[in-house]
Protein backbone atom coordinates (compact mmCIF):
# COMPACT_ATOMS: atom_id res chain seq x y z
CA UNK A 1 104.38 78.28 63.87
CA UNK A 2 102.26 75.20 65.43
CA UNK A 3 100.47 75.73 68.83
CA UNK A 4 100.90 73.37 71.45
CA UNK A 5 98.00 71.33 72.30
CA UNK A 6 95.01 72.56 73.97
CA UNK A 7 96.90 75.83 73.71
CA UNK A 8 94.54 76.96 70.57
CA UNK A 9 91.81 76.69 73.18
CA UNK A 10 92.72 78.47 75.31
CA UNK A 11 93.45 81.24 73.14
CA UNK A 12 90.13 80.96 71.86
CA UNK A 13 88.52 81.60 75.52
CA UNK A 14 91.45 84.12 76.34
CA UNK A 15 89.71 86.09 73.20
CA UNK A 16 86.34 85.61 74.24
CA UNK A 17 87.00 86.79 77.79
CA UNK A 18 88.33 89.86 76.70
CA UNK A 19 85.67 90.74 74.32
CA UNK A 20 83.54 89.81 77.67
CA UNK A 21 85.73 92.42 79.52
CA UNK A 22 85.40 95.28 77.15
CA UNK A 23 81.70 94.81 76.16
CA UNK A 24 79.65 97.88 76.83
CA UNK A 25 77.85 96.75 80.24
CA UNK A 26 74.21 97.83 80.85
CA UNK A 27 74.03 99.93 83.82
CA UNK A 28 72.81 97.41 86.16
CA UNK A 29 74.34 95.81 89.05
CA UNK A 30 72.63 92.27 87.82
CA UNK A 31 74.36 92.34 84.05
CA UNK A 32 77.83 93.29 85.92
CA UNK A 33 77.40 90.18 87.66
CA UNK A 34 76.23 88.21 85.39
CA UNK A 35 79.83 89.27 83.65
CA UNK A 36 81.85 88.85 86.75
CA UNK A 37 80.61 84.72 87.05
CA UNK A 38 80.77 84.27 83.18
CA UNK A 39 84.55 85.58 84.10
CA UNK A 40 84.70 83.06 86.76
CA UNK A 41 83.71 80.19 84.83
CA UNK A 42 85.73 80.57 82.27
CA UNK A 43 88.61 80.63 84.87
CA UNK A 44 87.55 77.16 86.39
CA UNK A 45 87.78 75.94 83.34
CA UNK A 46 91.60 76.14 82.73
CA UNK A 47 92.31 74.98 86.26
CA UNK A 48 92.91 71.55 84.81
CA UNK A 49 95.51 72.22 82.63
CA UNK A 50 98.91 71.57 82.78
CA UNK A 51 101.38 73.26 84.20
CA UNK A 52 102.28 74.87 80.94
CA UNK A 53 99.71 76.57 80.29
CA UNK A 54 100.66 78.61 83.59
CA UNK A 55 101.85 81.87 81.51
CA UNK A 56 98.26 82.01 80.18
CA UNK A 57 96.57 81.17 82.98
CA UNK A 58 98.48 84.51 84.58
CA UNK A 59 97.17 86.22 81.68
CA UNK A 60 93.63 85.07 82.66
CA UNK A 61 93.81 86.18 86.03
CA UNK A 62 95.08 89.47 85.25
CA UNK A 63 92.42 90.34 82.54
CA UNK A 64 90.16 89.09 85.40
CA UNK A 65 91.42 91.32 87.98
CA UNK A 66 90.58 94.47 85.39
CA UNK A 67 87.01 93.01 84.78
CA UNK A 68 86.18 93.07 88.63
CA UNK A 69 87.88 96.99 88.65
CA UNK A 70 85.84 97.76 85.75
CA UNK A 71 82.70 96.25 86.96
CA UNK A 72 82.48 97.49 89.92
CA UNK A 73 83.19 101.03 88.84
CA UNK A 74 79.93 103.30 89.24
CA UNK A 75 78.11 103.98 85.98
CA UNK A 76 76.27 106.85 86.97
CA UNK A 77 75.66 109.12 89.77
CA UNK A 78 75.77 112.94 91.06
CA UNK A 79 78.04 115.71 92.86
CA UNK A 80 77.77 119.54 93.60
CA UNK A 81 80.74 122.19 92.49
CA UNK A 82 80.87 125.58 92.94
CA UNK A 83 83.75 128.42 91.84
CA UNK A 84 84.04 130.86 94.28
CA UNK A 85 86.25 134.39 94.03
CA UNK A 86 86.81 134.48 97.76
CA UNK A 87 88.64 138.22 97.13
CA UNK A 88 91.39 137.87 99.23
CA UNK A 89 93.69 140.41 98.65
CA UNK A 90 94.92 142.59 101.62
CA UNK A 91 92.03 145.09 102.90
CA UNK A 92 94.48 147.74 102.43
CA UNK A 93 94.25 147.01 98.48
CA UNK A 94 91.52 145.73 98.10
CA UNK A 95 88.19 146.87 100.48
CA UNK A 96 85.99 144.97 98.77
CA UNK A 97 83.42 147.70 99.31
CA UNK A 98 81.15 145.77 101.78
CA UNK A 99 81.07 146.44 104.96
CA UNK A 100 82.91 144.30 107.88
CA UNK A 101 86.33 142.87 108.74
CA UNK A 102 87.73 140.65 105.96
CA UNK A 103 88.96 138.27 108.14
CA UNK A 104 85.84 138.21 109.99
CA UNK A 105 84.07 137.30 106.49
CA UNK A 106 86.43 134.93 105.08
CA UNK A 107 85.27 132.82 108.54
CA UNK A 108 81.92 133.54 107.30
CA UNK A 109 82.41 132.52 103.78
CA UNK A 110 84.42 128.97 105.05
CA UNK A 111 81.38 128.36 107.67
CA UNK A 112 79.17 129.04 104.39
CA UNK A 113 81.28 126.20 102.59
CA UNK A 114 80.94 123.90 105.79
CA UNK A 115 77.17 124.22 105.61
CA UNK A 116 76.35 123.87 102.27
CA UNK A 117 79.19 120.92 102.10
CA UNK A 118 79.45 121.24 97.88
CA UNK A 119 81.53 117.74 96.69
CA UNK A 120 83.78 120.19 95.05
CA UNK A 121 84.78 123.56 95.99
CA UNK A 122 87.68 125.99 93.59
CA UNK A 123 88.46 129.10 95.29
CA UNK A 124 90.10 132.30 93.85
CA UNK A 125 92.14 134.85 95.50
CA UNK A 126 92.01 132.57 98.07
CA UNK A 127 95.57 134.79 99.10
CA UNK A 128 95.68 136.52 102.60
CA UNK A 129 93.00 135.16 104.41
CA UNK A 130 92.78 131.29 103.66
CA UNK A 131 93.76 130.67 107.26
CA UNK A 132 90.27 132.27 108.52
CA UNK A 133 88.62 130.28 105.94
CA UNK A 134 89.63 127.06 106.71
CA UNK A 135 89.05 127.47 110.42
CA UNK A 136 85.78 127.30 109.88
CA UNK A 137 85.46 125.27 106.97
CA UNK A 138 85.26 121.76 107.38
CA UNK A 139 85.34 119.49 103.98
CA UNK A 140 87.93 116.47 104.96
CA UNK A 141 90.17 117.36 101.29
CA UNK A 142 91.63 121.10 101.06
CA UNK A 143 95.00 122.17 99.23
CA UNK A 144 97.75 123.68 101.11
CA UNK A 145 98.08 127.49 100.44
CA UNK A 146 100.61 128.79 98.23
CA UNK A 147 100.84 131.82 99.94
CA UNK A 148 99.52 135.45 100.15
CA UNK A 149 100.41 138.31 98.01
CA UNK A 150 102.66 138.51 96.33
CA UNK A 151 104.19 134.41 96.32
CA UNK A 152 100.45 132.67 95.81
CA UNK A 153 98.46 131.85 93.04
CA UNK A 154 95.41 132.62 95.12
CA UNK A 155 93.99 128.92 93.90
CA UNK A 156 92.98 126.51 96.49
CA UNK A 157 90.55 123.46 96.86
CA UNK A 158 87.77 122.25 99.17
CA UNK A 159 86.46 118.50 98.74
CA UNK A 160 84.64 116.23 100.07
CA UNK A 161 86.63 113.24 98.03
CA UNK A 162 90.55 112.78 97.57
CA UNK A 163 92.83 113.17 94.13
CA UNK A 164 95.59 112.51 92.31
CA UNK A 165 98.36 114.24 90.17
CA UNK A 166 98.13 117.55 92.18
CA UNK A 167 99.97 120.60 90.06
CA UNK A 168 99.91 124.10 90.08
CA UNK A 169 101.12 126.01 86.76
CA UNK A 170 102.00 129.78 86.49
CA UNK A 171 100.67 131.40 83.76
CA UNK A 172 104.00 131.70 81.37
CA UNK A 173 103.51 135.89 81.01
CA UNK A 174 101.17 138.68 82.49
CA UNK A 175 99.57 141.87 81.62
CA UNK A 176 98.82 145.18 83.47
CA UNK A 177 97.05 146.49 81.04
CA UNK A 178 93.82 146.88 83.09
CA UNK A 179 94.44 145.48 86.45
CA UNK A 180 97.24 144.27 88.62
CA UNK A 181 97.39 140.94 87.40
CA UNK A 182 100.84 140.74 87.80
CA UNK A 183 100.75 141.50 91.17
CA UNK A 184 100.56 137.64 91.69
CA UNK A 185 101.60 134.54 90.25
CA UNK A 186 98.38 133.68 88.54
CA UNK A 187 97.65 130.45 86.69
CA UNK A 188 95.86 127.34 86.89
CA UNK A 189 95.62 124.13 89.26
CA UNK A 190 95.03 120.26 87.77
CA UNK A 191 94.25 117.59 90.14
CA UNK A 192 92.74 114.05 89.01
CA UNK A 193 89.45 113.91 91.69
CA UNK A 194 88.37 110.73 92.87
CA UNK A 195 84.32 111.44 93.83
CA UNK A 196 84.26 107.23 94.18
CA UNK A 197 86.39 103.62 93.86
CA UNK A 198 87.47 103.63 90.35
CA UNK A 199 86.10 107.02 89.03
CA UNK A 200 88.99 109.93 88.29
CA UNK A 201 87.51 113.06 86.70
CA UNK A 202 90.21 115.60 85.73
CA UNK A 203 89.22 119.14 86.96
CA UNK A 204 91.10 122.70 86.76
CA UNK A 205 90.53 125.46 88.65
CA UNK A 206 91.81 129.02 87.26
CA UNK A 207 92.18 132.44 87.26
CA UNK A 208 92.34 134.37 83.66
CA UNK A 209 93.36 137.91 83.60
CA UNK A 210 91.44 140.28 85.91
CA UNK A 211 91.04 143.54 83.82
């Protein structure tokens, strides 16, 4: 098979530009744009070919397009998480031995959350009072509830940053053996969290057998 002219070339820099792409980058801003130009350039440079070379030209452009996603991706950085059994079974199961109204102290614990303001907040038995939680709670992101005893999971989710691919799963069998776990539909939560532009970190959150 015989290339057209000037189409070996631009093979050639189609190869180079994706070994440009992929190249481990340095975490500095300066070397990403030092890559982003070289990208540039190397685009200019087919701009006076003919018409067809358009198919690889498109080719170009979208390789280009996943440099610039790439690039500008952060290569480091920080957030806070926290796991928190909220024990939110009914008071009349569940007293929780401390003293106080549980609705009263699920507000407290949600006007904890709010203060603190943890990136990433799982909550457990988050089940009959999740409504007095999130009144005072105030992180932008939360799940809906699933419900209280006995239709919810008791898993819910505070953030400070959006996600993807939400999905609760049930836990395929239960045991009694030393607690009421199946009382409730226990299981785990996936969601793919987005802390920043271009960065999706898969987290669960879940609750394993109680006894």
């Amino acid at each position: 098979m015989h290339a057209k002219p000037g189409s070996l070339d631009i093979r050639v820099q189609l190869l180079n530009l994706i070994r440009l792409v992929t190249k481990p980058a340095k975490h500095t801003s300066e070397h990403g744009q030092v890559q982003k130009e070289a990208v540039a350039s190397m685009l200019r440079d087919q701009s006076s070919h003919k018409q067809h070379h358009s198919n690889m030209k498109n080719v170009f452009l979208a390789v280009a397009f996943a440099a610039d996603v790439v690039l500008s991706a952060p290569t480091n950085g920080k957030f806070t998480a926290l796991g928190f059994n909220v024990a939110g079974l009914p008071q009349i199961l569940q007293g929780n031995e401390v003293p106080g109204d549980k609705t009263d102290n699920s507000r407290q614990i949600g006007s904890y959350f709010a203060e603190y303001g943890y990136d990433l907040i799982h909550l457990q038995e988050d089940f009959n009072y999740h409504a007095a939680i999130y009144e005072t709670d105030d992180h932008p992101e939360r799940t809906a509830t699933s419900g209280g005893v006995p239709f919810g999971s008791g898993l819910n989710t505070l953030s400070n940053y959006g996600w993807i691919n939400f999905e609760r799963v049930k836990w395929e069998t239960c045991s009694d053996a030393s607690g009421a776990d199946c009382l409730t539909p226990k299981g785990f939560t996936f969601m793919r969290w987005n802390p920043s532009e271009g960065v999706y970190i898969d987290v669960f959150n879940v609750h394993a057998d109680a006894g």
